[in-house]
PDB file of N, CA and C in Angstrom:
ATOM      1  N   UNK A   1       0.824  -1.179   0.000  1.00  0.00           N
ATOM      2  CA  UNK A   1       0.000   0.000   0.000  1.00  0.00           C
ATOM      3  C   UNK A   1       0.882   1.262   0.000  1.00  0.00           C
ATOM      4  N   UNK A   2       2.017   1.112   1.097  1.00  0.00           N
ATOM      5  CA  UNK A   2       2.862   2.422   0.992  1.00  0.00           C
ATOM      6  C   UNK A   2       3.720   2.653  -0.200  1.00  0.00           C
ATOM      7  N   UNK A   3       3.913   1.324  -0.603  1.00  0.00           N
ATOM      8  CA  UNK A   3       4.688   1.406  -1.697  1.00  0.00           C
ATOM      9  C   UNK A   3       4.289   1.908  -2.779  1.00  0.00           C
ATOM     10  N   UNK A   4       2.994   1.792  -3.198  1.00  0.00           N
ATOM     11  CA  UNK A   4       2.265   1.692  -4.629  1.00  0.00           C
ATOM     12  C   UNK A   4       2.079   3.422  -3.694  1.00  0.00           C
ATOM     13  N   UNK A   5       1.908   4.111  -3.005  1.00  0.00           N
ATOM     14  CA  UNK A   5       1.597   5.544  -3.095  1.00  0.00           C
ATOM     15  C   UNK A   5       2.713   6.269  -3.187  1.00  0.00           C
ATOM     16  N   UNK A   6       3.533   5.671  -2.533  1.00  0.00           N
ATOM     17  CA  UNK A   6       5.099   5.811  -2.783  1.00  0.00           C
ATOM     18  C   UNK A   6       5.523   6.411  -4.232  1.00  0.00           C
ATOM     19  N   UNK A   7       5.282   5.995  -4.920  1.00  0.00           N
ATOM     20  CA  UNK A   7       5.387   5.364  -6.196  1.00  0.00           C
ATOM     21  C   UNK A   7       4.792   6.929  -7.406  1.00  0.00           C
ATOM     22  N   UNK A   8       3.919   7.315  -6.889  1.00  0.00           N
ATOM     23  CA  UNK A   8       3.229   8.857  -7.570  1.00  0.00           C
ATOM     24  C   UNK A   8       4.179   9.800  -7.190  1.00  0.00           C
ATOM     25  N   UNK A   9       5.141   9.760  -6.367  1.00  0.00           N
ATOM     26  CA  UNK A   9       5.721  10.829  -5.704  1.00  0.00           C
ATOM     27  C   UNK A   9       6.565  11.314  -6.872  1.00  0.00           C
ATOM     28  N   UNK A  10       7.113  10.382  -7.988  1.00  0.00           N
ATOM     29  CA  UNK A  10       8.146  10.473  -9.062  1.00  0.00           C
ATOM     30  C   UNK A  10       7.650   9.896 -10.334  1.00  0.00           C
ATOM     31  N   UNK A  11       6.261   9.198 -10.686  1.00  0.00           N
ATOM     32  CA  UNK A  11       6.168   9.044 -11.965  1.00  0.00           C
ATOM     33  C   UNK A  11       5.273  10.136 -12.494  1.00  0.00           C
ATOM     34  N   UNK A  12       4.743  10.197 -13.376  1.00  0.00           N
ATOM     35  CA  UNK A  12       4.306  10.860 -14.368  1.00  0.00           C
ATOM     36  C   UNK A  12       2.728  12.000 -13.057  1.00  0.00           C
ATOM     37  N   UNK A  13       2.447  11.697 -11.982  1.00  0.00           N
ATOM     38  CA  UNK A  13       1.634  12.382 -11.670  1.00  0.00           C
ATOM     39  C   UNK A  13       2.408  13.346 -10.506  1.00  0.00           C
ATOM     40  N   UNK A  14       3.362  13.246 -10.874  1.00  0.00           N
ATOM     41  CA  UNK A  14       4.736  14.020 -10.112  1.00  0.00           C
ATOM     42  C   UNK A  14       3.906  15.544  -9.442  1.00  0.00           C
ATOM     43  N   UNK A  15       3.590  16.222 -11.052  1.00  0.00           N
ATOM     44  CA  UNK A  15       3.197  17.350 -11.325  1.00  0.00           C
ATOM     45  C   UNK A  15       1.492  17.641 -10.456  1.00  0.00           C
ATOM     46  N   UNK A  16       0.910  16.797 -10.530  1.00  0.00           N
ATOM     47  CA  UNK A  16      -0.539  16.400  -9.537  1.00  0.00           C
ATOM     48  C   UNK A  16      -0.182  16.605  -7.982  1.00  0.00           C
ATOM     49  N   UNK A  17       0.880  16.482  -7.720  1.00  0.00           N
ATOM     50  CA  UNK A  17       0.976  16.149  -6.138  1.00  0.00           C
ATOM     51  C   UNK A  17       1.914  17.175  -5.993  1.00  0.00           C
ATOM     52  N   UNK A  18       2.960  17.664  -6.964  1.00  0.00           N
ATOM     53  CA  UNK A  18       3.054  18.712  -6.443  1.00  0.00           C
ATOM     54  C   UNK A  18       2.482  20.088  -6.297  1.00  0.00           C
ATOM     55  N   UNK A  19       1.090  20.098  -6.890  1.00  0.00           N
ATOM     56  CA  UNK A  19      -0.008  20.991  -7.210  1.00  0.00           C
ATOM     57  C   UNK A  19      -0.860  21.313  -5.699  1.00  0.00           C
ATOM     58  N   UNK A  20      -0.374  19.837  -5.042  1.00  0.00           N
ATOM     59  CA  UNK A  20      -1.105  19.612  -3.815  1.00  0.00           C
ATOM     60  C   UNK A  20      -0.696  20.732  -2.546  1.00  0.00           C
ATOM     61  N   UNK A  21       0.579  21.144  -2.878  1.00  0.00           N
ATOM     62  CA  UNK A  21       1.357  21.435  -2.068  1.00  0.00           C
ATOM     63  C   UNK A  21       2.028  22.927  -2.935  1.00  0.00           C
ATOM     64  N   UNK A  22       1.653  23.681  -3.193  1.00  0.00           N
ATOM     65  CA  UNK A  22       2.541  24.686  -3.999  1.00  0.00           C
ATOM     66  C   UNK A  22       3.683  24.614  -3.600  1.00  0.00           C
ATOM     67  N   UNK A  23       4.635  25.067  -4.728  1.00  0.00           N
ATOM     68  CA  UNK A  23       5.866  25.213  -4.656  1.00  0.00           C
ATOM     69  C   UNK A  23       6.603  24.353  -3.769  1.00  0.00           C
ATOM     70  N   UNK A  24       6.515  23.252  -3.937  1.00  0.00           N
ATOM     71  CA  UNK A  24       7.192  22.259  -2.656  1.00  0.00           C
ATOM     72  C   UNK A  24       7.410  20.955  -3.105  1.00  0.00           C
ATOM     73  N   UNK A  25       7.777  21.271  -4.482  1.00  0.00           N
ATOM     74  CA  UNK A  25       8.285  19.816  -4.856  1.00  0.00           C
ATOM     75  C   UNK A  25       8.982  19.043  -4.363  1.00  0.00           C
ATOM     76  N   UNK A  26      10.111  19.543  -3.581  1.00  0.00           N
ATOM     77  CA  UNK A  26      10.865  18.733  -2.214  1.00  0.00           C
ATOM     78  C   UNK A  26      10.192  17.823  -0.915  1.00  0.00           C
ATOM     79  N   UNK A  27       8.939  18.656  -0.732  1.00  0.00           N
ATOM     80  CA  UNK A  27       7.991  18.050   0.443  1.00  0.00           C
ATOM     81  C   UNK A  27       7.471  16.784  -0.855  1.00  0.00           C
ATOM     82  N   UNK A  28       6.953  16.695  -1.976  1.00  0.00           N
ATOM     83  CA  UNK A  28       6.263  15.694  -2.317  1.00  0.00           C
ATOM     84  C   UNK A  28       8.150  14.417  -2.076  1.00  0.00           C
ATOM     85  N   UNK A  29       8.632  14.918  -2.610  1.00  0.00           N
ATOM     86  CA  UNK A  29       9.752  14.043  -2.626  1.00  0.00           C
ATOM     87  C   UNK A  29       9.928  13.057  -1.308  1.00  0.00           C
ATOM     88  N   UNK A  30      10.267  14.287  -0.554  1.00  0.00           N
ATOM     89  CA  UNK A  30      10.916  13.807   1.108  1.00  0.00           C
ATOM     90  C   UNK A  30       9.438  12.512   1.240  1.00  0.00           C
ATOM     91  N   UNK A  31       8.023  13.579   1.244  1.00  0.00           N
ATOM     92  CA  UNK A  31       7.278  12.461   1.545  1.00  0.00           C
ATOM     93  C   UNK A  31       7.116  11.167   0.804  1.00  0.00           C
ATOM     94  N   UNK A  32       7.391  10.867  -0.261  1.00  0.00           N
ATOM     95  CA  UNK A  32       7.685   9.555  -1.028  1.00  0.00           C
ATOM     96  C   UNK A  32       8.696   8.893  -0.007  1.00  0.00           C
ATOM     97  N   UNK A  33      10.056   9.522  -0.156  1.00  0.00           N
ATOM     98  CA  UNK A  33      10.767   8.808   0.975  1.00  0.00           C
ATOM     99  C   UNK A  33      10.692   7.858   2.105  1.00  0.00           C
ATOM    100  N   UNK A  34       9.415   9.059   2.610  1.00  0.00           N
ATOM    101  CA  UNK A  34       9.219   8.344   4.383  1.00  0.00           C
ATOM    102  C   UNK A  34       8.275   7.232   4.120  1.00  0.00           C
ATOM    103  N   UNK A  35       7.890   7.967   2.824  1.00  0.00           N
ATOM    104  CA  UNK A  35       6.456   6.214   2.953  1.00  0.00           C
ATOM    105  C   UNK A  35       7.372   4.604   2.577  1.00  0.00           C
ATOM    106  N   UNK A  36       8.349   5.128   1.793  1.00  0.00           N
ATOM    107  CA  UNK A  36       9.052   3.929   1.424  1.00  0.00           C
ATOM    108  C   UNK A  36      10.305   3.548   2.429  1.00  0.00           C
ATOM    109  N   UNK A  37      10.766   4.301   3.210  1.00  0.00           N
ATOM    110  CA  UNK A  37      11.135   4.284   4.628  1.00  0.00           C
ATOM    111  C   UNK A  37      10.208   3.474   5.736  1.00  0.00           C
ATOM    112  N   UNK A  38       9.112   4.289   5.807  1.00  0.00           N
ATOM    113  CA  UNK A  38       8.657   3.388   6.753  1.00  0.00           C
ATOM    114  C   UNK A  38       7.923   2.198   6.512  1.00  0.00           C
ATOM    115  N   UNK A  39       7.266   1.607   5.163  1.00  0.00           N
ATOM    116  CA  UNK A  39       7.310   0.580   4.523  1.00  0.00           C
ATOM    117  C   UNK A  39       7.910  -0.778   5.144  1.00  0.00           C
ATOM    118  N   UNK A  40       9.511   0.109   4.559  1.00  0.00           N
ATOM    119  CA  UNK A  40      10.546  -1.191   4.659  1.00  0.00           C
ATOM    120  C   UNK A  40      10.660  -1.216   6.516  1.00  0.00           C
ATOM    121  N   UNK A  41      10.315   0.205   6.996  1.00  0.00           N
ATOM    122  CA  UNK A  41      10.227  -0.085   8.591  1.00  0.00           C
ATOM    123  C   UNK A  41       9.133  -0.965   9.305  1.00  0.00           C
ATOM    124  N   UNK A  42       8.483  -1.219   8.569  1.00  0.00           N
ATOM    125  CA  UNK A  42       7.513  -2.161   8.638  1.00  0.00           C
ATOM    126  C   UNK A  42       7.735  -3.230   9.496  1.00  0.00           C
ATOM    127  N   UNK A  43       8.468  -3.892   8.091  1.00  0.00           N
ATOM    128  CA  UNK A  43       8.841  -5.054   8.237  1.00  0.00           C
ATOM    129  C   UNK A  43       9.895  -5.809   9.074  1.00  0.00           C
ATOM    130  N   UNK A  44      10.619  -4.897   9.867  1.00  0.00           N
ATOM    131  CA  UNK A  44      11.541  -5.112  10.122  1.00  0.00           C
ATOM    132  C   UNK A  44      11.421  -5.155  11.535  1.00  0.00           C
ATOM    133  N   UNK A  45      11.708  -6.249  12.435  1.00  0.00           N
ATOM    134  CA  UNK A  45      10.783  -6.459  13.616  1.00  0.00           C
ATOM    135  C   UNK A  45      11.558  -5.361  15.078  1.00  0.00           C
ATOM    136  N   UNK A  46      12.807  -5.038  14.862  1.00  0.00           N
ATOM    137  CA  UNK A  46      13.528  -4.086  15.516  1.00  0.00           C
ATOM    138  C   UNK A  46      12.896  -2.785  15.526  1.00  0.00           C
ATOM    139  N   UNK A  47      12.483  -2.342  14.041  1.00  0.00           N
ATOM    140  CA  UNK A  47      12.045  -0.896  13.838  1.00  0.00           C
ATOM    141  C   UNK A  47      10.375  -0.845  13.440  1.00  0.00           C
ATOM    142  N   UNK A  48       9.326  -1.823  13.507  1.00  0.00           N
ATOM    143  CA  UNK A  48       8.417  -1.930  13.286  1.00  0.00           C
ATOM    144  C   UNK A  48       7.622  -1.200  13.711  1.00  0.00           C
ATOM    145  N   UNK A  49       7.494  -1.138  15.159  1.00  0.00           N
ATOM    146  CA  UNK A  49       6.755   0.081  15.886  1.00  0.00           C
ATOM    147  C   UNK A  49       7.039   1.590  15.593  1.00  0.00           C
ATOM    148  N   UNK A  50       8.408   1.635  15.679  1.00  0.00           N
ATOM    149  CA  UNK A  50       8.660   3.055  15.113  1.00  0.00           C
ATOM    150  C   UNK A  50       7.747   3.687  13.740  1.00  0.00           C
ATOM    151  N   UNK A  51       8.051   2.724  12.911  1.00  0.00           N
ATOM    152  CA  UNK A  51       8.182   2.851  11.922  1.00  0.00           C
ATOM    153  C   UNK A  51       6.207   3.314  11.636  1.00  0.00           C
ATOM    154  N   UNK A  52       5.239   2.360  12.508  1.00  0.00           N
ATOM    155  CA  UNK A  52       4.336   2.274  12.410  1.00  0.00           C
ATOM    156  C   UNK A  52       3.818   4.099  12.977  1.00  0.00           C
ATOM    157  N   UNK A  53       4.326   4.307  14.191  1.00  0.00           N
ATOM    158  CA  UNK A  53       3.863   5.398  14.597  1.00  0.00           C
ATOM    159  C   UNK A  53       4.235   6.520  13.753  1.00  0.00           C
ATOM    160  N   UNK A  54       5.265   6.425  13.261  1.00  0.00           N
ATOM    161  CA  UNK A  54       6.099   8.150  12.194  1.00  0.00           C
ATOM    162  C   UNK A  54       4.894   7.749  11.194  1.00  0.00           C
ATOM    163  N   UNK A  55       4.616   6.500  10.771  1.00  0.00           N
ATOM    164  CA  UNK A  55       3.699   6.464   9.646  1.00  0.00           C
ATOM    165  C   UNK A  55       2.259   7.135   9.486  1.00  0.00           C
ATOM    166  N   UNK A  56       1.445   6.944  10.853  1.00  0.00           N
ATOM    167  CA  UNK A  56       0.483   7.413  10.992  1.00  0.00           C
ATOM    168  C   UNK A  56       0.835   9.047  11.547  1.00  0.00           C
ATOM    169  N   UNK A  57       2.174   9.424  12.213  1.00  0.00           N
ATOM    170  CA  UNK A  57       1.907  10.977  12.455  1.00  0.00           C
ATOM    171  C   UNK A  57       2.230  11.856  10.684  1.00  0.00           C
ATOM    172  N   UNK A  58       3.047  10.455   9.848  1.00  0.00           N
ATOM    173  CA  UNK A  58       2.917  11.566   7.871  1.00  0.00           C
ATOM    174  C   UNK A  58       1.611  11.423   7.754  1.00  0.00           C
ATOM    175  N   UNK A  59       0.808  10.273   7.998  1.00  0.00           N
ATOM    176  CA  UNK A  59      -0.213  10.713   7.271  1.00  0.00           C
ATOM    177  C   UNK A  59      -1.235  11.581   7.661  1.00  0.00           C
ATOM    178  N   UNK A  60      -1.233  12.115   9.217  1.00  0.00           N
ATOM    179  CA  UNK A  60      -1.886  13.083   9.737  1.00  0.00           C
ATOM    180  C   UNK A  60      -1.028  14.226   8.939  1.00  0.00           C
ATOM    181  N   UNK A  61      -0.063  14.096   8.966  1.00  0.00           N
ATOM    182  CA  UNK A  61       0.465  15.604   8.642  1.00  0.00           C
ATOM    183  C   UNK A  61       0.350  16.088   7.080  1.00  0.00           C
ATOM    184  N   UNK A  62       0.188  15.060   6.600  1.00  0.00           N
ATOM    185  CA  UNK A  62      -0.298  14.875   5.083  1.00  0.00           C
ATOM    186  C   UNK A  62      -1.365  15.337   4.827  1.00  0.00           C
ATOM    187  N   UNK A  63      -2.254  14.794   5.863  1.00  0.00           N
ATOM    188  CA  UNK A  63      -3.556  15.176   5.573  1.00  0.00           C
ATOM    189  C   UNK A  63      -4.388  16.403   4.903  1.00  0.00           C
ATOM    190  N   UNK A  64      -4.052  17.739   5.702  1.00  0.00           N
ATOM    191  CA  UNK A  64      -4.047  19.199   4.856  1.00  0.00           C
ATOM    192  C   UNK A  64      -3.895  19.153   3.056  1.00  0.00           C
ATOM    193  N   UNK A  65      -3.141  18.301   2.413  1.00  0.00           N
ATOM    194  CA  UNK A  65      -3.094  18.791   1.202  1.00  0.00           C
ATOM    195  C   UNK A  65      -4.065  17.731   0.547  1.00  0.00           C
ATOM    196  N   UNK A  66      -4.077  16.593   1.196  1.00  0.00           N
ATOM    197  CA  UNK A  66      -5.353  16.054   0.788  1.00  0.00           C
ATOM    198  C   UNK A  66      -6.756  16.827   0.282  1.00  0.00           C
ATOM    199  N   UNK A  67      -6.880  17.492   1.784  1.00  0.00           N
ATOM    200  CA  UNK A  67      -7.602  18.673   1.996  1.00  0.00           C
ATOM    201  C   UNK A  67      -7.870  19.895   0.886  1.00  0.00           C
ATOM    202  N   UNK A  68      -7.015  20.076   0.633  1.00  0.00           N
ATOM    203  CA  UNK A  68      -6.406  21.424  -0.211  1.00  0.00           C
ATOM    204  C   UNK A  68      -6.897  20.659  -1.720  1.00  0.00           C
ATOM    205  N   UNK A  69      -6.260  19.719  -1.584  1.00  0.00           N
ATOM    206  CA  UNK A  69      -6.682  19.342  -3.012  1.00  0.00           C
ATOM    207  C   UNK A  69      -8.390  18.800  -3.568  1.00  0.00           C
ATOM    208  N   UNK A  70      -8.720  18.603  -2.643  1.00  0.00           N
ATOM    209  CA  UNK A  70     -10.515  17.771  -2.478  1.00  0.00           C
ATOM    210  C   UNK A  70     -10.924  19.252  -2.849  1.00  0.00           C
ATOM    211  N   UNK A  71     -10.803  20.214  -1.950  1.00  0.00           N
ATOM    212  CA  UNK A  71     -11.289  22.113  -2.230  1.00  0.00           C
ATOM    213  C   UNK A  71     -10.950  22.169  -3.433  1.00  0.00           C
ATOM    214  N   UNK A  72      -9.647  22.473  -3.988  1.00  0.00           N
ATOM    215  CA  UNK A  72      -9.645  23.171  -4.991  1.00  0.00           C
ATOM    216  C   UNK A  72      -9.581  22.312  -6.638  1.00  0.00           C
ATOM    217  N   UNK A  73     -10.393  21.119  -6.032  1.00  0.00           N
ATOM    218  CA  UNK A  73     -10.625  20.146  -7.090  1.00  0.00           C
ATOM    219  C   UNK A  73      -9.621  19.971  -8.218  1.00  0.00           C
ATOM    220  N   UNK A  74      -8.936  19.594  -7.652  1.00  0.00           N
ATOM    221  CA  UNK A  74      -7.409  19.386  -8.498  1.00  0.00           C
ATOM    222  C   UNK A  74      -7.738  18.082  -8.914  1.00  0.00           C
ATOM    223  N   UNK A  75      -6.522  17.642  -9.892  1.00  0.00           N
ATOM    224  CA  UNK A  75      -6.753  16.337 -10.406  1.00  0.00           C
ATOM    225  C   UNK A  75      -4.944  15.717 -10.434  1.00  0.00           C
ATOM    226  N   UNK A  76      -5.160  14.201 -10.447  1.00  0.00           N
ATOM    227  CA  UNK A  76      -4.331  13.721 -10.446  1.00  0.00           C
ATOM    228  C   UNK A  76      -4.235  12.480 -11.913  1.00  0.00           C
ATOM    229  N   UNK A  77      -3.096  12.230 -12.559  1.00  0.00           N
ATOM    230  CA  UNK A  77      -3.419  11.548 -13.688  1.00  0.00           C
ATOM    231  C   UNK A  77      -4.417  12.086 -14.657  1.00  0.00           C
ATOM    232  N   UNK A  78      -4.902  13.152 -14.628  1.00  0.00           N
ATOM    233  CA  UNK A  78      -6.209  13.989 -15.665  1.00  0.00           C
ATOM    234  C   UNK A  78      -7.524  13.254 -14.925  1.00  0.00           C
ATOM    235  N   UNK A  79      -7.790  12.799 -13.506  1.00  0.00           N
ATOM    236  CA  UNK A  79      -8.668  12.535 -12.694  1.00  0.00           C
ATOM    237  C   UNK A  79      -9.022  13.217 -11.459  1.00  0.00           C
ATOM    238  N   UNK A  80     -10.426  13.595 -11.353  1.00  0.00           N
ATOM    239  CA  UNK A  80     -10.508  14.670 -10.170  1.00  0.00           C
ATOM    240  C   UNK A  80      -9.902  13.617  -9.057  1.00  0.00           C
ATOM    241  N   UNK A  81      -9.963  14.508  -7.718  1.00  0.00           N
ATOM    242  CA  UNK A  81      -9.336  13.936  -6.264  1.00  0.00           C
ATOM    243  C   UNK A  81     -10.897  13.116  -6.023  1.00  0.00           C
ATOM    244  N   UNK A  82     -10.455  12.404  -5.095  1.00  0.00           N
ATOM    245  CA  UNK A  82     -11.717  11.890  -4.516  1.00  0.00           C
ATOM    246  C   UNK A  82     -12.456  13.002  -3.531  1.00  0.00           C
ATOM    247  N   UNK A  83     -13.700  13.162  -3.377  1.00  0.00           N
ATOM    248  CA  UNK A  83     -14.238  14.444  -2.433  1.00  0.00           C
ATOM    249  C   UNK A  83     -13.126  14.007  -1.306  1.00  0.00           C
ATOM    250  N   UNK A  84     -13.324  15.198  -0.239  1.00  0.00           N
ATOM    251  CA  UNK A  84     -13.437  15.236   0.887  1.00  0.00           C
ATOM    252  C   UNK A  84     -13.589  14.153   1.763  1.00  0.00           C
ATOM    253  N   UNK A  85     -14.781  13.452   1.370  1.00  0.00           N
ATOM    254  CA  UNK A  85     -15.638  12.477   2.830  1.00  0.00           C
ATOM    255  C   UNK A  85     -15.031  11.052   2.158  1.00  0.00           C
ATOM    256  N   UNK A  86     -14.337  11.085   1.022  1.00  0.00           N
ATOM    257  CA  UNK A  86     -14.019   9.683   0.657  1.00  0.00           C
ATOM    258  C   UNK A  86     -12.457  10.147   0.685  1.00  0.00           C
ATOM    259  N   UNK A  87     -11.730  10.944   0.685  1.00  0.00           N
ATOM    260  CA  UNK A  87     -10.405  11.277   0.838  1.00  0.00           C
ATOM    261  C   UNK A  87      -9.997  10.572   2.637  1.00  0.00           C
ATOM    262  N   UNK A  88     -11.230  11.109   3.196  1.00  0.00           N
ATOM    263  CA  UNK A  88     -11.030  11.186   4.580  1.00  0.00           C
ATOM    264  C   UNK A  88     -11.156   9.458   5.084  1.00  0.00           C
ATOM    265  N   UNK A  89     -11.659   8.921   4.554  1.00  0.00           N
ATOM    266  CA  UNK A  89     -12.065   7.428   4.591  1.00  0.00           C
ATOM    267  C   UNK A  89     -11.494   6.719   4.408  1.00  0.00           C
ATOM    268  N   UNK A  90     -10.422   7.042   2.896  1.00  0.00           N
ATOM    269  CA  UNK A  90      -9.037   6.337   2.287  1.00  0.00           C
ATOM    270  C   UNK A  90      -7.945   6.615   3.818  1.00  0.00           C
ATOM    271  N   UNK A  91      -7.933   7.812   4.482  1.00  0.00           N
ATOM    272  CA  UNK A  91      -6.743   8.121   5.521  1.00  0.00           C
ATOM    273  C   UNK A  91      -6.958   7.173   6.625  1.00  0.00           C
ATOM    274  N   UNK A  92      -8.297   7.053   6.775  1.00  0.00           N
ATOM    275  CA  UNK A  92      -9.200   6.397   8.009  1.00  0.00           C
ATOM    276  C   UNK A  92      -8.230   4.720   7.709  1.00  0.00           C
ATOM    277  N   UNK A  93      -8.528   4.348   6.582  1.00  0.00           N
ATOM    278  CA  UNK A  93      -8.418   2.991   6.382  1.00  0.00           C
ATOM    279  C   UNK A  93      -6.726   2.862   6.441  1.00  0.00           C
ATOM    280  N   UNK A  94      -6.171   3.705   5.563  1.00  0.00           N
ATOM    281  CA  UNK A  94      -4.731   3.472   5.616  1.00  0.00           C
ATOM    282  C   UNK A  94      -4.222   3.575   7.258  1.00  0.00           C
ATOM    283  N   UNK A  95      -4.608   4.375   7.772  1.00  0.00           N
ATOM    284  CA  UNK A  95      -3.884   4.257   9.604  1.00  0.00           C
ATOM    285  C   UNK A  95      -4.251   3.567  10.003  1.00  0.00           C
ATOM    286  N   UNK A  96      -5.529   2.952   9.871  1.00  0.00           N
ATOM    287  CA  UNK A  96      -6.242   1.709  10.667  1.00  0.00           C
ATOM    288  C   UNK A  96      -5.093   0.290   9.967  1.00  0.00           C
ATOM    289  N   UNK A  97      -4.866   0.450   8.800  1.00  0.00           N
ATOM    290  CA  UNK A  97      -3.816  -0.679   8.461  1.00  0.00           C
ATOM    291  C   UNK A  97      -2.914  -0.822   8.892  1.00  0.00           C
ATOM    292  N   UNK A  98      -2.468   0.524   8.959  1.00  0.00           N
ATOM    293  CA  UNK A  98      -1.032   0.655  10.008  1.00  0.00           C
ATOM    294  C   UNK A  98      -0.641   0.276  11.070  1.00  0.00           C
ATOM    295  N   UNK A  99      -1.743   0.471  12.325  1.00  0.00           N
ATOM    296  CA  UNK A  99      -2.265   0.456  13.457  1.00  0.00           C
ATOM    297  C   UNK A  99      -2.202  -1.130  13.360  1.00  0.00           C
ATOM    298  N   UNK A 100      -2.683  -2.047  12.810  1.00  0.00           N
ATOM    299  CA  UNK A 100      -3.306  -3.097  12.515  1.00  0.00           C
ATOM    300  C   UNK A 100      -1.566  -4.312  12.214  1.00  0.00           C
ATOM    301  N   UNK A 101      -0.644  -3.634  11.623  1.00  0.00           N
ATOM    302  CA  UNK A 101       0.258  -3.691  11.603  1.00  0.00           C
ATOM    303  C   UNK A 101       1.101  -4.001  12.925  1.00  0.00           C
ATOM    304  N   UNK A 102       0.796  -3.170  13.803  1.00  0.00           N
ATOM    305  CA  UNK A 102       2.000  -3.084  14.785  1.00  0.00           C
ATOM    306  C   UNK A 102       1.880  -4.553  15.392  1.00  0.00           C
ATOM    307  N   UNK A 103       3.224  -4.912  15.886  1.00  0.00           N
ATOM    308  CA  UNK A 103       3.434  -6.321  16.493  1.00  0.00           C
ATOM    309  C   UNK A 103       2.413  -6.765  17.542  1.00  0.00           C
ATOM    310  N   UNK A 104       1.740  -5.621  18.210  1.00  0.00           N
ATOM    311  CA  UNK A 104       0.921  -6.058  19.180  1.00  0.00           C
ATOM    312  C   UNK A 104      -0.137  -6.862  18.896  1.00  0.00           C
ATOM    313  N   UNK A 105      -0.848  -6.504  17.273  1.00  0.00           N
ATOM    314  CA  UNK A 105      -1.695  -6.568  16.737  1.00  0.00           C
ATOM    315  C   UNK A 105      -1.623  -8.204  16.082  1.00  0.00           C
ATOM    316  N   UNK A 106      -0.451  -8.000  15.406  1.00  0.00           N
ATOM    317  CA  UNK A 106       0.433  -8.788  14.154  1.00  0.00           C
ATOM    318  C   UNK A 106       0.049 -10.512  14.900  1.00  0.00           C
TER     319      UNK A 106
END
């Protein structure tokens, strides 16, 4: 899951996500990074928890351009964003995976 979002940060919808975020093509970058950072932190039973919690505080912190972008009906791939109430649902589910993730859970 982190991977495949991972993954928009540098192909062809580069330009979509950095729309999300004015002028901050570095923030879309860095954030590709951490998702594929904490990904591989995942898995890794030393750094798993870590990895789980930084995950869910990017995607809170992420959240805003989600935001930004649902408002100002931007598009990604030549496709609008998902509204608002289904943007918010995709975040819901991805932290709940996360969460769902940690060794306690596992």
């Amino acid at each position: 899951m982190l991977l495949l979002t991972a993954s928009a940060h540098w192909g062809k919808n580069r330009s979509d996500l950095i729309r999300m975020v004015p002028r901050r093509d570095w923030i879309v970058t860095a954030t590709g990074l951490l998702e594929i950072a904490g990904a591989i932190g995942i898995m890794i039973p030393a750094t798993s928890y870590t990895a789980c919690v930084c995950l869910v505080v990017l995607l809170i912190a992420m959240f805003p351009a989600n935001v930004y972008a649902a408002k100002q009906k931007l598009t990604i791939g030549g496709r609008p964003v998902p509204k608002l109430f289904v943007r918010s649902l995709l975040q819901v589910v991805f932290i709940a995976a996360i969460i769902f993730s940690l060794p306690m859970f596992g």
